[in-house]
C-alpha atoms as a PDB file:
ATOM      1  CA  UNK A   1       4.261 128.370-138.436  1.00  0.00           C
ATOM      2  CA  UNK A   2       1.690 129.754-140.917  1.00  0.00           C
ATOM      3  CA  UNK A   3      -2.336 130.266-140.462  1.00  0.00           C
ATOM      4  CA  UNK A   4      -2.351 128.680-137.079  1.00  0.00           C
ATOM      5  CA  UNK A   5      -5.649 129.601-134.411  1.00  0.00           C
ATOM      6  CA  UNK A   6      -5.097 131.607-131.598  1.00  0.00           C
ATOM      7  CA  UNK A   7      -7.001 131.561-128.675  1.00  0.00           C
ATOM      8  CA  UNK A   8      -6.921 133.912-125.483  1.00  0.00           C
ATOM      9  CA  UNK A   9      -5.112 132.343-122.445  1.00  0.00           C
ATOM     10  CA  UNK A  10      -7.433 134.397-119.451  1.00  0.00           C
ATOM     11  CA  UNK A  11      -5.443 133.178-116.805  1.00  0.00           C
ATOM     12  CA  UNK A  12      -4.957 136.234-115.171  1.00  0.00           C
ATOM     13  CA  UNK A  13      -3.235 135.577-111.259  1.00  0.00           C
ATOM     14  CA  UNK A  14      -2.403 131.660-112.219  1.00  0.00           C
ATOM     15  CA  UNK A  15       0.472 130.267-112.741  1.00  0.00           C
ATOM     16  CA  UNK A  16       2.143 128.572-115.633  1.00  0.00           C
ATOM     17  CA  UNK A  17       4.075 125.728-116.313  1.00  0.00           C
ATOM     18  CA  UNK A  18       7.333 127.995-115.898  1.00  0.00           C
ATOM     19  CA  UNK A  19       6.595 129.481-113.199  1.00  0.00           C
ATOM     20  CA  UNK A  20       5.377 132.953-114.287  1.00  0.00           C
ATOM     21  CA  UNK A  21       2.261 134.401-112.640  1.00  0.00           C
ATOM     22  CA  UNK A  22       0.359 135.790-115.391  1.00  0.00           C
ATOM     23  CA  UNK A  23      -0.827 139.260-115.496  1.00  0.00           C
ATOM     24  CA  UNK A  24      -1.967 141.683-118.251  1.00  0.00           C
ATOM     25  CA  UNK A  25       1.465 143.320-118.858  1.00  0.00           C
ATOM     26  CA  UNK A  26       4.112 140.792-120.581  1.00  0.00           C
ATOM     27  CA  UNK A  27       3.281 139.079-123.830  1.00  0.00           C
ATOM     28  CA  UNK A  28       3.709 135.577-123.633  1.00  0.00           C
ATOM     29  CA  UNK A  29       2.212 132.734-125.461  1.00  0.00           C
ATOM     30  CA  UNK A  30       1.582 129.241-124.646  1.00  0.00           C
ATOM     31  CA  UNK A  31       3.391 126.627-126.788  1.00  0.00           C
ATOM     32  CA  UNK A  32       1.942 122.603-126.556  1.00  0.00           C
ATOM     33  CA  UNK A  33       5.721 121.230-125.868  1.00  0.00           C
ATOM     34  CA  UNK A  34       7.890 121.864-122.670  1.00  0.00           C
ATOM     35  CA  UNK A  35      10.864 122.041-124.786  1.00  0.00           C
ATOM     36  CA  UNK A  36       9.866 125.708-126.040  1.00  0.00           C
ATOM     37  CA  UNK A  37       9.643 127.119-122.234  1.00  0.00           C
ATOM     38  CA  UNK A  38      11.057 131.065-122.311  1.00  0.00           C
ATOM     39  CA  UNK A  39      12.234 130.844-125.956  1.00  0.00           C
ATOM     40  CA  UNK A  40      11.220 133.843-128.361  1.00  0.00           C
ATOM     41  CA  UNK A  41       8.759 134.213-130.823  1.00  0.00           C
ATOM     42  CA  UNK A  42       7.544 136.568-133.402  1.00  0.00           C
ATOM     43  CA  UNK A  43       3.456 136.918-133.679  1.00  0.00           C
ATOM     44  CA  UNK A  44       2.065 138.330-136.496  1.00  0.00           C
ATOM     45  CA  UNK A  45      -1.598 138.555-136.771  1.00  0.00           C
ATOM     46  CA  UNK A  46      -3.676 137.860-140.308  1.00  0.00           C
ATOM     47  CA  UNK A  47      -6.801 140.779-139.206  1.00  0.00           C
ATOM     48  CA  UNK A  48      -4.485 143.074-138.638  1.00  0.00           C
ATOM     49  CA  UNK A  49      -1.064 142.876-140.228  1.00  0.00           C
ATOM     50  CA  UNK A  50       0.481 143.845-136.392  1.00  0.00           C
ATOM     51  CA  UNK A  51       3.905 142.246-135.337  1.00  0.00           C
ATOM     52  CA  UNK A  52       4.671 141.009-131.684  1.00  0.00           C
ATOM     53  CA  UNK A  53       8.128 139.290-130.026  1.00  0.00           C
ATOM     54  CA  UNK A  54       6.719 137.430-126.701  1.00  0.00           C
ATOM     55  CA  UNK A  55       8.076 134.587-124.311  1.00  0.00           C
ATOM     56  CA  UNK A  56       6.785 130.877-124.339  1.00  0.00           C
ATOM     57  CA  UNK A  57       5.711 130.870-120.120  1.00  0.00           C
ATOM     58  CA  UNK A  58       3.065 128.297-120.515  1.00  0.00           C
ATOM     59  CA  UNK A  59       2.380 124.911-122.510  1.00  0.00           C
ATOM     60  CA  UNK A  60      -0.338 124.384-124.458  1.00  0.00           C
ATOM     61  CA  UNK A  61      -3.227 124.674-125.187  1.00  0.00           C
ATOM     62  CA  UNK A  62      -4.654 121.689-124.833  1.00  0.00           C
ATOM     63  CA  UNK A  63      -1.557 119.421-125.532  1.00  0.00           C
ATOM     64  CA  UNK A  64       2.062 119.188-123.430  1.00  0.00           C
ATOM     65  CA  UNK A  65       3.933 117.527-125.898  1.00  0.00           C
ATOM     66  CA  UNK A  66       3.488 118.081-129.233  1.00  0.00           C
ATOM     67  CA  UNK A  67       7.056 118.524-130.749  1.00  0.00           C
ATOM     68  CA  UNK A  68       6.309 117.502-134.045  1.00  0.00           C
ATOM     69  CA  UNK A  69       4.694 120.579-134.078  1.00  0.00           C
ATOM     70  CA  UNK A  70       6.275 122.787-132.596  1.00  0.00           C
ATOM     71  CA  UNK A  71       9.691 121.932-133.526  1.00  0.00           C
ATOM     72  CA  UNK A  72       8.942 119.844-136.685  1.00  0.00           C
ATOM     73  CA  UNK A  73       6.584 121.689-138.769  1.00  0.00           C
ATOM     74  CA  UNK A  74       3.796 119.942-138.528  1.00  0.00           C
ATOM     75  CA  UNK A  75       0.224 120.970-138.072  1.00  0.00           C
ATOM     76  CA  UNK A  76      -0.959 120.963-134.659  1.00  0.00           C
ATOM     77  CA  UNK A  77      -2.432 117.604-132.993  1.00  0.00           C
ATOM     78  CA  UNK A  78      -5.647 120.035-131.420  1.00  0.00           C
ATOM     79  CA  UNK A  79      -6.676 120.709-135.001  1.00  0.00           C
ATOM     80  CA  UNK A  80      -8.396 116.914-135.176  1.00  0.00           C
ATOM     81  CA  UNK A  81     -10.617 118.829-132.963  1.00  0.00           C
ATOM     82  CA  UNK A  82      -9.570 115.823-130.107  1.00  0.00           C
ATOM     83  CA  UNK A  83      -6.675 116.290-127.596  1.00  0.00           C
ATOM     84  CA  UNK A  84      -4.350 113.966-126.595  1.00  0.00           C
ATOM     85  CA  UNK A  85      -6.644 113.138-123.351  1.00  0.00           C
ATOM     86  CA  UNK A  86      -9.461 112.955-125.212  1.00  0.00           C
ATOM     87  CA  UNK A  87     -10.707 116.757-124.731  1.00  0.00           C
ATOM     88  CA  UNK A  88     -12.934 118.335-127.307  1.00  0.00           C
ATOM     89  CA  UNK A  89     -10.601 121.304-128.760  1.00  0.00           C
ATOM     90  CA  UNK A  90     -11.417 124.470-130.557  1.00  0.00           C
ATOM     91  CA  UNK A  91      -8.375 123.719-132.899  1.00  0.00           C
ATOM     92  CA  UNK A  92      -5.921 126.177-130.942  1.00  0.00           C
ATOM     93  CA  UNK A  93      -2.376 125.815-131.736  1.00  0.00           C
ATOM     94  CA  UNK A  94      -0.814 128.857-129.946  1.00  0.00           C
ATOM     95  CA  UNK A  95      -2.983 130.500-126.651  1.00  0.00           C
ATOM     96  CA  UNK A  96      -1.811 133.864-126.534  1.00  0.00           C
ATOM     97  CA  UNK A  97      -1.324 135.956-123.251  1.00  0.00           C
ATOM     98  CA  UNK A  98      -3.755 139.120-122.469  1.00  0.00           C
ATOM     99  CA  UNK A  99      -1.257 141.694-123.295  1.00  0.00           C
ATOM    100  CA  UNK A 100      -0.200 139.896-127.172  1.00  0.00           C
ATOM    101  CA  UNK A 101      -3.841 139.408-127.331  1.00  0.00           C
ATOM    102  CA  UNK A 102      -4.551 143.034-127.163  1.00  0.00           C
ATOM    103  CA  UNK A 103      -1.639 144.466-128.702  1.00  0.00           C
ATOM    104  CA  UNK A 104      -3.149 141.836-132.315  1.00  0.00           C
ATOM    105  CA  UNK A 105      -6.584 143.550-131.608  1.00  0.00           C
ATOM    106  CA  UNK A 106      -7.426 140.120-131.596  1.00  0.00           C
ATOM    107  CA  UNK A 107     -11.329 140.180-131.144  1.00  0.00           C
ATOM    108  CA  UNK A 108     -12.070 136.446-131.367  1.00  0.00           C
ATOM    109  CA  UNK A 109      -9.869 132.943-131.689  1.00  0.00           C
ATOM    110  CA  UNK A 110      -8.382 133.568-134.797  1.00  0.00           C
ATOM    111  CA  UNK A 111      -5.350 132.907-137.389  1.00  0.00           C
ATOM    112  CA  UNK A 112      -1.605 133.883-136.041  1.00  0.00           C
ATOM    113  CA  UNK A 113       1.014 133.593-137.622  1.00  0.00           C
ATOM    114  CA  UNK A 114       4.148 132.778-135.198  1.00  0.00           C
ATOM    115  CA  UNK A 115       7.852 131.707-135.743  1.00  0.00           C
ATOM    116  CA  UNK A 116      10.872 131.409-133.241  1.00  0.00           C
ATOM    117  CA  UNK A 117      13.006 134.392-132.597  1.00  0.00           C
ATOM    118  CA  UNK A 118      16.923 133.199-132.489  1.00  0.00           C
END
């Protein structure tokens, strides 16, 4: 997926939907569909021109199932600025972990771009 916003998951010592306690040393993203739960991906930032391969360990943000986006190609549903439940969004389609976040030099939500590893 091309030009999509990125946003910094902070969850350091939670847990996510797979199970994974988060921590600043594996890069991991957060994908809005169950579906892509500890499949590979491939982030590449648009600042920086830096290249990443990191696990899906979470869903989201803001959305759980959002297929059409993940697996279909479609923009995501949290750029309307709405979530499904109603939530004001910042337009996030990927939240990234704190160790992909730093390894982008990411600096502030900005555009990713991220594809599937198979």
């Amino acid at each position: 997926m091309t030009n999509i916003l990125a946003t910094r998951e902070g969850r350091i010592g939670q847990k996510t939907a797979s199970g994974y306690i988060v921590d600043p040393f594996v890069p991991f993203v957060a994908l809005p569909d169950e579906g892509a739960l500890r499949m590979v991906v491939r982030l590449t930032s648009h600042a920086t021109g830096r290249s990443l391969l990191a696990l899906v360990l979470d869903v989201g943000p803001w959305n759980t199932h959002d297929a059409t986006y993940v697996f279909g190609g479609e923009r995501p549903q949290a750029e309307s600025g709405v979530d499904l439940f109603g939530r004001t969004t910042n337009h996030a389609g990927i939240d990234l972990g704190e160790y992909a976040w730093k390894f982008l030099k990411m600096t502030d939500n900005a555009p990713i771009d991220w594809e599937f590893v198979r």
